[in-house]
N, C-alpha and C. Protein backbone atom coordinates (compact mmCIF):
# COMPACT_ATOMS: atom_id res chain seq x y z
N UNK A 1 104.79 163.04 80.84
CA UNK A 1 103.55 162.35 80.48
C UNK A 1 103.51 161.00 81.18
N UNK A 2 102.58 160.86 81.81
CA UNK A 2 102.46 159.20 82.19
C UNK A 2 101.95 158.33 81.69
N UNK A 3 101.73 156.65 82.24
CA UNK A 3 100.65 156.21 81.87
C UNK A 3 99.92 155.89 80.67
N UNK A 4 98.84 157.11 81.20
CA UNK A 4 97.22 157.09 80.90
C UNK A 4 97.21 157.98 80.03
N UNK A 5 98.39 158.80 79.45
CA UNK A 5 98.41 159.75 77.96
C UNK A 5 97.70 161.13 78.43
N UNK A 6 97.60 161.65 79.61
CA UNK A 6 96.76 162.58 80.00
C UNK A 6 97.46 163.62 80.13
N UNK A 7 97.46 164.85 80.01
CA UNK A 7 97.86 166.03 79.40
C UNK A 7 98.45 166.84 80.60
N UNK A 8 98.03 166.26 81.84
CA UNK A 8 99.02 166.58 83.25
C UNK A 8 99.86 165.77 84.07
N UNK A 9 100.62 166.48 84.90
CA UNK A 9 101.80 165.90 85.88
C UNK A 9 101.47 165.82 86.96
N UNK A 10 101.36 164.58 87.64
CA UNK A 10 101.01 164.32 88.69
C UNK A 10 101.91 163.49 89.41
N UNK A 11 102.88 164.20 90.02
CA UNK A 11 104.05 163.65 90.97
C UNK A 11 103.22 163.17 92.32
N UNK A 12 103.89 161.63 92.32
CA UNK A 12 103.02 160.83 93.58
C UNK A 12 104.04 160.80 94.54
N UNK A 13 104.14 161.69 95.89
CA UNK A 13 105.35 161.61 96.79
C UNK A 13 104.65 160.33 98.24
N UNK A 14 105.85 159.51 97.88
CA UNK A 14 105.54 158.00 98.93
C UNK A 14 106.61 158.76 100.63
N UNK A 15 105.72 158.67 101.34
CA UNK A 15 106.32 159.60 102.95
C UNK A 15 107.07 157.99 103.82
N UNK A 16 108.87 157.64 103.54
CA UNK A 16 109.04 156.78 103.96
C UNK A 16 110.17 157.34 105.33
N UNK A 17 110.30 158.40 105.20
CA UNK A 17 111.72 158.94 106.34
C UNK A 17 111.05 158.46 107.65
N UNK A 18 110.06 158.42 108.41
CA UNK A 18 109.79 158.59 110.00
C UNK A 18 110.34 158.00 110.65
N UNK A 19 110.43 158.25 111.78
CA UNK A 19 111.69 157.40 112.73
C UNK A 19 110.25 156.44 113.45
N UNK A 20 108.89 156.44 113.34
CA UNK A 20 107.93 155.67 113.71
C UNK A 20 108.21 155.56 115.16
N UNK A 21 108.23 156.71 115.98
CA UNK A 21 107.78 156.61 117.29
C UNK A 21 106.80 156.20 118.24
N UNK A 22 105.48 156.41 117.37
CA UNK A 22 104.44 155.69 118.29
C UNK A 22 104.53 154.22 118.09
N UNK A 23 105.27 153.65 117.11
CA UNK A 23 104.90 152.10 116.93
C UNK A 23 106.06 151.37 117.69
N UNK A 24 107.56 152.24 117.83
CA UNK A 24 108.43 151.54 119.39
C UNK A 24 109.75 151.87 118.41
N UNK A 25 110.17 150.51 119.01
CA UNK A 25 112.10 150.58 118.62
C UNK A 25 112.24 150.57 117.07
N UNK A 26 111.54 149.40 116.64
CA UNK A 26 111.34 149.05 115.19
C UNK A 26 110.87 149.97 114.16
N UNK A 27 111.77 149.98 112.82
CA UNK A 27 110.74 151.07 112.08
C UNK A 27 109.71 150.07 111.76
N UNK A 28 108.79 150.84 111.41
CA UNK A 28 107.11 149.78 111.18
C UNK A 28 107.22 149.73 109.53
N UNK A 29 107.88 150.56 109.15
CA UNK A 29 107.85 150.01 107.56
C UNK A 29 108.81 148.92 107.22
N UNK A 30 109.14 148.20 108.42
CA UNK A 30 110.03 147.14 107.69
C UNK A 30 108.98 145.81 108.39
N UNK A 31 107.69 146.01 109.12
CA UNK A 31 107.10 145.16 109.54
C UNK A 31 106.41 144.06 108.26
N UNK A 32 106.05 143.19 108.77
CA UNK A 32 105.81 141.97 107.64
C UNK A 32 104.38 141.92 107.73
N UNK A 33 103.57 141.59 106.31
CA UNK A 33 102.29 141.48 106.44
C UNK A 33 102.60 140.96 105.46
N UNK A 34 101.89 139.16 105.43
CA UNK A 34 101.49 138.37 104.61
C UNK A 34 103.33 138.17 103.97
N UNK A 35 103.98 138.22 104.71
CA UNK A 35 105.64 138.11 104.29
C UNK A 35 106.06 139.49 103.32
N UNK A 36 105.41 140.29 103.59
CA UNK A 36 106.29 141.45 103.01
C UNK A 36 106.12 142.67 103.77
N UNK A 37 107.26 143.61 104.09
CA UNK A 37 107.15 145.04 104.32
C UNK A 37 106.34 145.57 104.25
N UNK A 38 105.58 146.47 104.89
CA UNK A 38 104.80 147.09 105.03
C UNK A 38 105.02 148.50 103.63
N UNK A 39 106.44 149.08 103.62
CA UNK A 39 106.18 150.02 102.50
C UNK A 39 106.46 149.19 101.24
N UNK A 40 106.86 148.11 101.25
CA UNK A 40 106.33 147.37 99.92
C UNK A 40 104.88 147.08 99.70
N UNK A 41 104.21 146.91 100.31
CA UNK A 41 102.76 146.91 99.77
C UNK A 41 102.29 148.27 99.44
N UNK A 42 102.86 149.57 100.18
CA UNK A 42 102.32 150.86 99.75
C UNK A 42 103.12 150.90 98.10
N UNK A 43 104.26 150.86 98.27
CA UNK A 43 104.71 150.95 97.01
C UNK A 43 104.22 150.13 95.48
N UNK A 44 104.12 148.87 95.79
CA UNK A 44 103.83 148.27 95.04
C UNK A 44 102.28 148.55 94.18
N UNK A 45 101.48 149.09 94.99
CA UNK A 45 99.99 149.71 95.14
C UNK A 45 100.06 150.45 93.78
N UNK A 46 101.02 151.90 93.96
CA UNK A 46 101.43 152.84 93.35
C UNK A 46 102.35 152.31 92.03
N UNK A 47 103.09 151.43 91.53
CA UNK A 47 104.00 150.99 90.77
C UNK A 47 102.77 150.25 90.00
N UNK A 48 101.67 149.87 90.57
CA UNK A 48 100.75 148.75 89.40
C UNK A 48 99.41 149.96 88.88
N UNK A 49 99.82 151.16 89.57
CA UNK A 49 98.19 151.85 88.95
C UNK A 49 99.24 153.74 88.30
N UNK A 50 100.95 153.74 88.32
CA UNK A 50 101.41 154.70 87.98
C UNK A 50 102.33 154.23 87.33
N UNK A 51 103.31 155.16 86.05
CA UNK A 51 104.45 154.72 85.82
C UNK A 51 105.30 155.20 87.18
N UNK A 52 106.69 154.71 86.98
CA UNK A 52 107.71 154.98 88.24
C UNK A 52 107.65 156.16 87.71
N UNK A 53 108.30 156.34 86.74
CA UNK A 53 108.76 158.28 86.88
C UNK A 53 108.28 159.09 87.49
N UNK A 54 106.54 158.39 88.22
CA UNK A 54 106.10 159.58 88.83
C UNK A 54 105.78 159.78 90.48
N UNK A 55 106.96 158.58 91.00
CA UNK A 55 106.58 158.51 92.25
C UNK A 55 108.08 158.78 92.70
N UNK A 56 108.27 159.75 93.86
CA UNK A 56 109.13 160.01 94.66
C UNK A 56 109.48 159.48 95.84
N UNK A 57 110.18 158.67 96.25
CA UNK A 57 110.47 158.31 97.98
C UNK A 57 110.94 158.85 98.86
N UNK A 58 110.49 159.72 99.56
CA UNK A 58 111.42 160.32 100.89
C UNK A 58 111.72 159.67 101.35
N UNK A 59 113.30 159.20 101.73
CA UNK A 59 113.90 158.36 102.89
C UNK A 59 114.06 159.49 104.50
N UNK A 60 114.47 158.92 104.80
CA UNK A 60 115.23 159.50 106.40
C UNK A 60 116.09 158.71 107.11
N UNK A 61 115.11 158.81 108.51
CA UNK A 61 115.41 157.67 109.30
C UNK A 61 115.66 156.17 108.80
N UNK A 62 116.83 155.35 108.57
CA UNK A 62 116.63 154.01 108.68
C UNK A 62 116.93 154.14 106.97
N UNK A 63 117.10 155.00 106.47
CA UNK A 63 117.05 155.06 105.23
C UNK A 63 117.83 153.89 103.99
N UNK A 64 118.82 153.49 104.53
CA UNK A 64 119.68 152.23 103.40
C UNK A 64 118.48 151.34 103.95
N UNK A 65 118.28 150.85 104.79
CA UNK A 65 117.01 149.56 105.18
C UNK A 65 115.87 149.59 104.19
N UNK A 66 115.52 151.14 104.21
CA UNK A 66 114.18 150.99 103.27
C UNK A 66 114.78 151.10 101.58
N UNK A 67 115.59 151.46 101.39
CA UNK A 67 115.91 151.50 99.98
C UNK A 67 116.46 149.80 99.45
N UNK A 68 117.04 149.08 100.57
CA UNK A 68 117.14 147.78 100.64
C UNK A 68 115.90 146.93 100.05
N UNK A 69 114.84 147.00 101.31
CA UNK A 69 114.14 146.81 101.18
C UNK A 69 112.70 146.89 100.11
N UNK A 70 113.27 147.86 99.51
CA UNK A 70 112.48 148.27 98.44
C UNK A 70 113.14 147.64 96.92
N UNK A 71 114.80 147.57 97.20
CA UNK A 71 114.93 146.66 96.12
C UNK A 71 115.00 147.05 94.95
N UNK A 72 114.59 147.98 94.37
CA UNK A 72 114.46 148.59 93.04
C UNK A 72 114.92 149.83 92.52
N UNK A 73 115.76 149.33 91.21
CA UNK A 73 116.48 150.46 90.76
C UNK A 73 116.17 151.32 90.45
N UNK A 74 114.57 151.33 89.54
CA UNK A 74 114.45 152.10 88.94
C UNK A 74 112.95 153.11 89.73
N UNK A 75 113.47 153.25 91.49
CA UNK A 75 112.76 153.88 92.29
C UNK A 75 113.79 155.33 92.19
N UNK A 76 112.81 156.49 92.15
CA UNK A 76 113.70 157.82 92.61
C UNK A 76 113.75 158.07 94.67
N UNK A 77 114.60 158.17 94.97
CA UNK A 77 114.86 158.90 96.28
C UNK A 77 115.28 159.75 96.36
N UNK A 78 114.51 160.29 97.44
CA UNK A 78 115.21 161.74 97.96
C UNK A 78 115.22 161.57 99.81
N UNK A 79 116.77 162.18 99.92
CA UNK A 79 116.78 161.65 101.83
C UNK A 79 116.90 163.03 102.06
N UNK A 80 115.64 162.87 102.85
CA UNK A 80 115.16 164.19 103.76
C UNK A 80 116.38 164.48 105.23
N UNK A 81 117.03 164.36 105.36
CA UNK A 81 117.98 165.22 106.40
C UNK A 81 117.30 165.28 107.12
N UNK A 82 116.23 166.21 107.48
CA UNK A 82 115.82 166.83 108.71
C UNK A 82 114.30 165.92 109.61
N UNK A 83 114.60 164.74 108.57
CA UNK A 83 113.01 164.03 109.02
C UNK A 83 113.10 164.46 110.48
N UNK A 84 113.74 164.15 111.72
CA UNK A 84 113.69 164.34 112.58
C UNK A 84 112.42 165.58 113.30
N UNK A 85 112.37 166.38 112.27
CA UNK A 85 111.43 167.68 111.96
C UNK A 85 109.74 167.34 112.33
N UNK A 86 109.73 165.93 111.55
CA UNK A 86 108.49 166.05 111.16
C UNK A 86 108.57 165.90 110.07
N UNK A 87 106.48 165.30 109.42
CA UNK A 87 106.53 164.69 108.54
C UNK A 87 106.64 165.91 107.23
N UNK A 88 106.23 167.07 107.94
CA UNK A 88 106.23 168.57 106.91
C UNK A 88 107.71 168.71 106.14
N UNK A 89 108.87 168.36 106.68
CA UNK A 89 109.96 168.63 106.04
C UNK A 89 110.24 167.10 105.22
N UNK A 90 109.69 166.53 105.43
CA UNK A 90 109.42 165.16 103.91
C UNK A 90 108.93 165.76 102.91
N UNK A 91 107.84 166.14 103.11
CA UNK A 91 107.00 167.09 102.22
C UNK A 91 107.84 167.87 101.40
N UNK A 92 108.50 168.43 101.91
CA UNK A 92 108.93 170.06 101.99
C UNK A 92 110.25 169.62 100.73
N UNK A 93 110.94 168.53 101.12
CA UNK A 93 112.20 167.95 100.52
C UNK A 93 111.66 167.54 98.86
N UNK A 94 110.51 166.89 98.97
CA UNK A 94 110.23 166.39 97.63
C UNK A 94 109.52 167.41 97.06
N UNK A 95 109.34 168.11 97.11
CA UNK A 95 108.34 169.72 96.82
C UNK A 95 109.44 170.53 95.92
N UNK A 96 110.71 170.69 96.72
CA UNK A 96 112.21 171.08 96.33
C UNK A 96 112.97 170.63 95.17
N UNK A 97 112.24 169.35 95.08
CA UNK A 97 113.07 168.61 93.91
C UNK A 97 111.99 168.41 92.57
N UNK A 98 110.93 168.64 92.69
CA UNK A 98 110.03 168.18 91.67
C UNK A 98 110.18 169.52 90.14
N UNK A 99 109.48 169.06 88.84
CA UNK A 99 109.67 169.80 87.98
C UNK A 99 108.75 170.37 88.01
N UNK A 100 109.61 171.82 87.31
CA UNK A 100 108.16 173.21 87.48
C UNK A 100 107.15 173.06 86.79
N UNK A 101 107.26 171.54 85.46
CA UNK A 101 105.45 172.04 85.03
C UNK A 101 104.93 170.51 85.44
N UNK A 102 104.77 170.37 87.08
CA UNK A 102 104.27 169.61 87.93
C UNK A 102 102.92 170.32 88.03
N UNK A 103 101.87 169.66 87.82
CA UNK A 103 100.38 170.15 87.84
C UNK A 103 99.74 170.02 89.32
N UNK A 104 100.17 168.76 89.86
CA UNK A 104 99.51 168.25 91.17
C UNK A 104 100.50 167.55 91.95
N UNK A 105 100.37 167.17 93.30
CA UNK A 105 101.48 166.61 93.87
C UNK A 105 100.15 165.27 94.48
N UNK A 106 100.37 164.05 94.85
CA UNK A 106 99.23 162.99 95.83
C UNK A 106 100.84 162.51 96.55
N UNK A 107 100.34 163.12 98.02
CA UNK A 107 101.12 162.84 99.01
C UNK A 107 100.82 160.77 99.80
N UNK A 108 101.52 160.70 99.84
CA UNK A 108 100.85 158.77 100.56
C UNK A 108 101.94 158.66 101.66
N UNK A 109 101.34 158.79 102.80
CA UNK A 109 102.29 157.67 104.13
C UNK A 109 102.61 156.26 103.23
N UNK A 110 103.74 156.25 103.91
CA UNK A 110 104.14 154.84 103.13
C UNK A 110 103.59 153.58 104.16
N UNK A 111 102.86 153.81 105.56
CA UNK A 111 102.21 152.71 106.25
C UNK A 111 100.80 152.34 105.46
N UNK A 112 100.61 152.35 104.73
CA UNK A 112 99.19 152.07 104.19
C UNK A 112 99.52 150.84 103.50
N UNK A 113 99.29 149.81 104.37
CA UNK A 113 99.85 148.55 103.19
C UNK A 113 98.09 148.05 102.73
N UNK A 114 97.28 148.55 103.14
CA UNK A 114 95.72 147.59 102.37
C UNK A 114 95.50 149.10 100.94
N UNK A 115 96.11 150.05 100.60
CA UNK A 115 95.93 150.92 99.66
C UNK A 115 95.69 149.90 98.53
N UNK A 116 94.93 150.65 97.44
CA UNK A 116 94.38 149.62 96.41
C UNK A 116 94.77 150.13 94.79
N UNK A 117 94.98 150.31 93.85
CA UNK A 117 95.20 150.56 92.73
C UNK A 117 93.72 151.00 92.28
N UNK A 118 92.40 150.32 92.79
CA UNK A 118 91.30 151.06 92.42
C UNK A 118 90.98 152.15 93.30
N UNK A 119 91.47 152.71 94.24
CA UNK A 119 91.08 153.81 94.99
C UNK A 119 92.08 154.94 94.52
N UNK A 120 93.50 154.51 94.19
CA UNK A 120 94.50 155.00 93.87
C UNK A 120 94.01 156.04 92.41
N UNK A 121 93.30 155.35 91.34
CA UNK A 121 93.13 155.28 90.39
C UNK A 121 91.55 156.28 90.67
N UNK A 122 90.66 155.84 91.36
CA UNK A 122 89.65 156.75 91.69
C UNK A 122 89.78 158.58 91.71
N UNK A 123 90.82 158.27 93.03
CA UNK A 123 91.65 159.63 93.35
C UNK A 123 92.05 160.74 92.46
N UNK A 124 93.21 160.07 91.32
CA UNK A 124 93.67 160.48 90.16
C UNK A 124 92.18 160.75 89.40
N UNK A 125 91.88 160.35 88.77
CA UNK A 125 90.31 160.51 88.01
C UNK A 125 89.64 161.66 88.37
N UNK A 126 89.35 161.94 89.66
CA UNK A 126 88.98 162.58 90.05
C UNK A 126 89.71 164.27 90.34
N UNK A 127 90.57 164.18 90.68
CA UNK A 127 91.47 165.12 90.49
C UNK A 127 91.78 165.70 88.93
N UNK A 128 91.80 164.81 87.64
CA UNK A 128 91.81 165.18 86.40
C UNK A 128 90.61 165.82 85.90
N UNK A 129 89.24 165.65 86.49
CA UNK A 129 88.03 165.83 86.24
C UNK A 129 87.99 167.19 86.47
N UNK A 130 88.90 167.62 87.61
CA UNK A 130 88.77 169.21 88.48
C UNK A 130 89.76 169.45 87.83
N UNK A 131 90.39 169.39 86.41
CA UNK A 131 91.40 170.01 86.03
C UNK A 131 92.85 170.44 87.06
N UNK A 132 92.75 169.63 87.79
CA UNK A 132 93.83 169.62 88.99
C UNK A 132 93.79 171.13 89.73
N UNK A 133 93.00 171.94 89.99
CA UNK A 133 92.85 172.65 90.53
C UNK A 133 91.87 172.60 92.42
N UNK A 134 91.80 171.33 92.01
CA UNK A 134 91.11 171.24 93.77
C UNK A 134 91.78 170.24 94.90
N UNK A 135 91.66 170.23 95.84
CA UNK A 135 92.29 169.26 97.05
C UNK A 135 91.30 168.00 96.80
N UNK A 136 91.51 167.29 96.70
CA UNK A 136 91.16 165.27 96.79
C UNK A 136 91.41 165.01 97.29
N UNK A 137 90.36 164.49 98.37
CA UNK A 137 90.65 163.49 99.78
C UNK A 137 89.59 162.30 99.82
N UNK A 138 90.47 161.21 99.77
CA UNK A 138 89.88 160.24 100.25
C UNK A 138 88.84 160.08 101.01
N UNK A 139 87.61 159.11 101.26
CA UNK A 139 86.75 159.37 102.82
C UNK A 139 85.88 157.99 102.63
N UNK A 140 86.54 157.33 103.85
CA UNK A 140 85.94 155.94 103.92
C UNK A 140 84.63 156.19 105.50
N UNK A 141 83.28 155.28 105.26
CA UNK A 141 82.83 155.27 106.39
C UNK A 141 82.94 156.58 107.08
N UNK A 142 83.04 157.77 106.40
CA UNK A 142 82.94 159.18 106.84
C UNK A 142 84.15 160.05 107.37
N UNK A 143 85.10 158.97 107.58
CA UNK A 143 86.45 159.25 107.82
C UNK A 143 87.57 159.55 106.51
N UNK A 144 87.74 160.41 106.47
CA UNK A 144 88.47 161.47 106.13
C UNK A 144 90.26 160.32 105.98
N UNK A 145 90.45 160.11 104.59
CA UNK A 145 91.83 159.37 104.81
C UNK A 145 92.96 160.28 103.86
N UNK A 146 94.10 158.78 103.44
CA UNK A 146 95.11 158.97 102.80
C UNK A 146 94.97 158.84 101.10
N UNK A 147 95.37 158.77 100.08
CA UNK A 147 96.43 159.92 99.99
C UNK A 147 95.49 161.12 99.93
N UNK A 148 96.10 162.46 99.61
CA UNK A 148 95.74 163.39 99.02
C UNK A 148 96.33 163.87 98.11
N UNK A 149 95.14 164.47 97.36
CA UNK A 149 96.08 165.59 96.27
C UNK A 149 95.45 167.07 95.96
N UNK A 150 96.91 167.30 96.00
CA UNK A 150 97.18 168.96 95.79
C UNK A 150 97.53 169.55 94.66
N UNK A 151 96.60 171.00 93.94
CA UNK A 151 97.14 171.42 93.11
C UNK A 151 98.14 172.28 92.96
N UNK A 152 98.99 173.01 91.89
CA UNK A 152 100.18 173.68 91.90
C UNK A 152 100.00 174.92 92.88
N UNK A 153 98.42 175.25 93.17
CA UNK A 153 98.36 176.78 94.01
C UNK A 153 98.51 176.23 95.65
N UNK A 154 98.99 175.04 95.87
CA UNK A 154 99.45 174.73 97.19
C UNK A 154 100.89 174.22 96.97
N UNK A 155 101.79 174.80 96.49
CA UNK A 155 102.86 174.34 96.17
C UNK A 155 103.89 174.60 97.11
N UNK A 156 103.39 176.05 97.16
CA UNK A 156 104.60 177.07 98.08
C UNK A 156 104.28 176.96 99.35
N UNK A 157 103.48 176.24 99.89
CA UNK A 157 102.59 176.42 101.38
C UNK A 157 103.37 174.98 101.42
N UNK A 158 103.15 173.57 100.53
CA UNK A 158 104.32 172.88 100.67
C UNK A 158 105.75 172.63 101.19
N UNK A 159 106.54 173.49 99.59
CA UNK A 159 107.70 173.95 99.99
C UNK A 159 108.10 174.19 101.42
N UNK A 160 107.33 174.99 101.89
CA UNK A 160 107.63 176.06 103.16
C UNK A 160 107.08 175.04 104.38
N UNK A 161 106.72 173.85 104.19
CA UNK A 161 106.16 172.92 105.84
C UNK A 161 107.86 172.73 106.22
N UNK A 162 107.74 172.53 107.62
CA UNK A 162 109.18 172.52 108.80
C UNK A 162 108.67 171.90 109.69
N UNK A 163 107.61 171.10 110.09
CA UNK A 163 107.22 170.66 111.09
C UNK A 163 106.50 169.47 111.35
N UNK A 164 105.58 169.23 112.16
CA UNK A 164 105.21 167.69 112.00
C UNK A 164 103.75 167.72 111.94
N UNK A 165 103.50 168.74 111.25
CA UNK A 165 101.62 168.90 111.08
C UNK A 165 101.34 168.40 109.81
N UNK A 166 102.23 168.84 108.42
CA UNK A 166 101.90 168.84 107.91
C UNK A 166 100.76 169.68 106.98
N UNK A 167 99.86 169.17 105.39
CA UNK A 167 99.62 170.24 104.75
C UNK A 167 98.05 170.41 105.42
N UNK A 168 97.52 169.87 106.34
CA UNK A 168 96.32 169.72 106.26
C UNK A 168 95.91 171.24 107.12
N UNK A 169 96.35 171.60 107.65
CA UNK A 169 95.72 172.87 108.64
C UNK A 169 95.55 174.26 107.52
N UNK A 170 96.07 174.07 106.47
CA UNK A 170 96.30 174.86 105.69
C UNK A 170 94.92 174.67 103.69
N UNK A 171 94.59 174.16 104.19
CA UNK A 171 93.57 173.17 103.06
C UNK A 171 92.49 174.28 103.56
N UNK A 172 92.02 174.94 102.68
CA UNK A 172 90.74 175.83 102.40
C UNK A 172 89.45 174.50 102.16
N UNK A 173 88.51 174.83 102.78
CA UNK A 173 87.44 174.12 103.09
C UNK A 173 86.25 174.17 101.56
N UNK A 174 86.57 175.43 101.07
CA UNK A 174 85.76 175.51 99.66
C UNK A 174 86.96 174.79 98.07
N UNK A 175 88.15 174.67 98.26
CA UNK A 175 88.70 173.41 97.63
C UNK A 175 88.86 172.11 97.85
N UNK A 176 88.20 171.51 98.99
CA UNK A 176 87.91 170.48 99.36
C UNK A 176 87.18 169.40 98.21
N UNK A 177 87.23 168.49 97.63
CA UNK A 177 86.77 167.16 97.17
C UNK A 177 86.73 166.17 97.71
N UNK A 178 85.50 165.35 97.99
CA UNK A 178 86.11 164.13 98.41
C UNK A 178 85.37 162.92 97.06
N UNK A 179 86.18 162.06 97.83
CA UNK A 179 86.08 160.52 97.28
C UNK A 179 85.86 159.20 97.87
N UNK A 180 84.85 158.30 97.62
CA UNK A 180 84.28 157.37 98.53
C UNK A 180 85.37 156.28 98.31
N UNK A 181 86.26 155.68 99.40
CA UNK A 181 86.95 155.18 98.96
C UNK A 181 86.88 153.39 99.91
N UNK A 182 87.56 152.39 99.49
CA UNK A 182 87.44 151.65 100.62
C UNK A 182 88.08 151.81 101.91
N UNK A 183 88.45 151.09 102.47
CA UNK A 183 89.14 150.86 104.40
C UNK A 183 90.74 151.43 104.10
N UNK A 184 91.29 150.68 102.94
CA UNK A 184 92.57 150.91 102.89
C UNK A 184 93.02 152.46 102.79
N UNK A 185 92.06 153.27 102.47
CA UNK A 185 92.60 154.76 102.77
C UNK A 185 92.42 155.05 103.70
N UNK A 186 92.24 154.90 105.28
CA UNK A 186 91.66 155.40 106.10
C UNK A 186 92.79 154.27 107.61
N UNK A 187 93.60 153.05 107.00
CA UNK A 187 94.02 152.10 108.03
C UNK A 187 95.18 152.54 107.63
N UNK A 188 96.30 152.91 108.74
CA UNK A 188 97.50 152.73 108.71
C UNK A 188 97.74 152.31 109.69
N UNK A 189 99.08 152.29 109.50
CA UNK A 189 99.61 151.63 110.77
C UNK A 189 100.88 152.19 111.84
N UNK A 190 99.93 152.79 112.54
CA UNK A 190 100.89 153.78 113.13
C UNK A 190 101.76 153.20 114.85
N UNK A 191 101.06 152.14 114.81
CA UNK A 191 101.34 151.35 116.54
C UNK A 191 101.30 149.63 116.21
N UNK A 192 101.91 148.93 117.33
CA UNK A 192 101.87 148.02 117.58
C UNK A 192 100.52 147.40 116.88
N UNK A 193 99.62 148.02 117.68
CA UNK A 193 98.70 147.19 117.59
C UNK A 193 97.73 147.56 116.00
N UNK A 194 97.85 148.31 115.55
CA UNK A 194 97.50 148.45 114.05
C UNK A 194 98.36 147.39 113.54
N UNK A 195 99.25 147.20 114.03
CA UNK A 195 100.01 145.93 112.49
C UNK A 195 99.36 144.40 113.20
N UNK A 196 98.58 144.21 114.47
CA UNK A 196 98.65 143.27 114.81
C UNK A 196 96.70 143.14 114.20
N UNK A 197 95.98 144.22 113.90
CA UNK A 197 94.81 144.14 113.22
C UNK A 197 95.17 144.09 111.96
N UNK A 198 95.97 144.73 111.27
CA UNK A 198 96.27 144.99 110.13
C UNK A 198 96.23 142.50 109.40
N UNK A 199 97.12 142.21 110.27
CA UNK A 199 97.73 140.69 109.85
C UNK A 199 96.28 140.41 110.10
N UNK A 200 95.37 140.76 110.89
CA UNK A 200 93.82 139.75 110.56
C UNK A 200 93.14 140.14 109.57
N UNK A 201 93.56 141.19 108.88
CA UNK A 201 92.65 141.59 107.79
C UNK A 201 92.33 140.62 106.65
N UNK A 202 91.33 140.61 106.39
CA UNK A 202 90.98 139.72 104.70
C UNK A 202 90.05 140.96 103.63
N UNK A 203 91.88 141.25 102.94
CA UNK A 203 91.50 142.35 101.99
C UNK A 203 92.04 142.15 100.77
């Protein structure tokens, strides 16, 4: 039970393993915005609009840095081995470990440092409304963002990702939902130069 006293399980998996190749040498989740980490602002997002019990961290790559960095005991991890794979076997790792009367899974890149607790919170709402039976996607300015959520009948299509696509090629177009959300679902920061727009932001 979380929270909000609501009668389903909604495991929030935070995607921190990537070895962040397009953004260079550096992992980008240890980049600074406004003096903090980049997956501390995703995290922190999630910790002010969920209880912890219901958020998972995939580590990987770089993995003691980000658990460092994150600082907190009472975070669950799970180190994905095979990040190297792709972001599907992050997925795939926390999918493996979650409990069977898990209703929904909301997947989040951990680069989303402008994510908001009211979009966060939108998302969820919305997904409870559909009795957790439909896909929830974000969509800012018409663009199609982060997180999503999935119900238990995409579980095994989960489980089973090995690669670096991920769940989206696999999302039936008539379970589709969306949600009007602000910028912060839709900006990550996948390069150099996203963290160097990201520091001009006033959000």
């Amino acid at each position: 039970m979380n929270k909000y006293n609501i009668d389903y399980s909604i495991k929030k998996i935070l995607l921190a393993a990537g070895s962040s190749k397009r953004y260079g040498t550096e992992n980008k989740l240890s980049a600074l915005i406004n003096g903090k980490p980049i997956i501390n602002h995703t995290l922190d997002a999630l910790l002010k609009t969920f209880h912890h019990n219901e958020i998972i961290v995939v580590v990987g790559h770089d993995f003691q840095n980000i658990i460092n960095l994150i600082n907190n005991p009472i975070i669950k991890y799970i180190k994905n081995e095979n990040y190297k794979n792709g972001i599907g076997t992050s997925i795939s790792s926390a999918m493996k470990k979650i409990d069977a009367n898990t209703d929904g899974v909301m997947i989040i890149p951990g680069d989303m440092p402008f994510i908001t607790k009211e979009d966060l919170t939108k998302l969820q709402k919305k997904f409870l409304e559909l009795k957790c039976i439909k896909v929830v996607c974000p969509k800012h300015n018409a663009i199609i963002g982060n997180p999503v959520l999935l119900p238990k009948s995409y579980f095994k299509i989960l489980e089973n990702l090995n690669n670096d696509i991920g769940a989206k090629p696999y999302i039936k177009n008539e379970d589709l939902s969306f949600v009007q959300t602000n910028i912060g679902t839709t900006f990550d920061v996948d390069t150099f130069d996203n963290l160097v727009k990201a520091k001009k932001y006033k959000v």
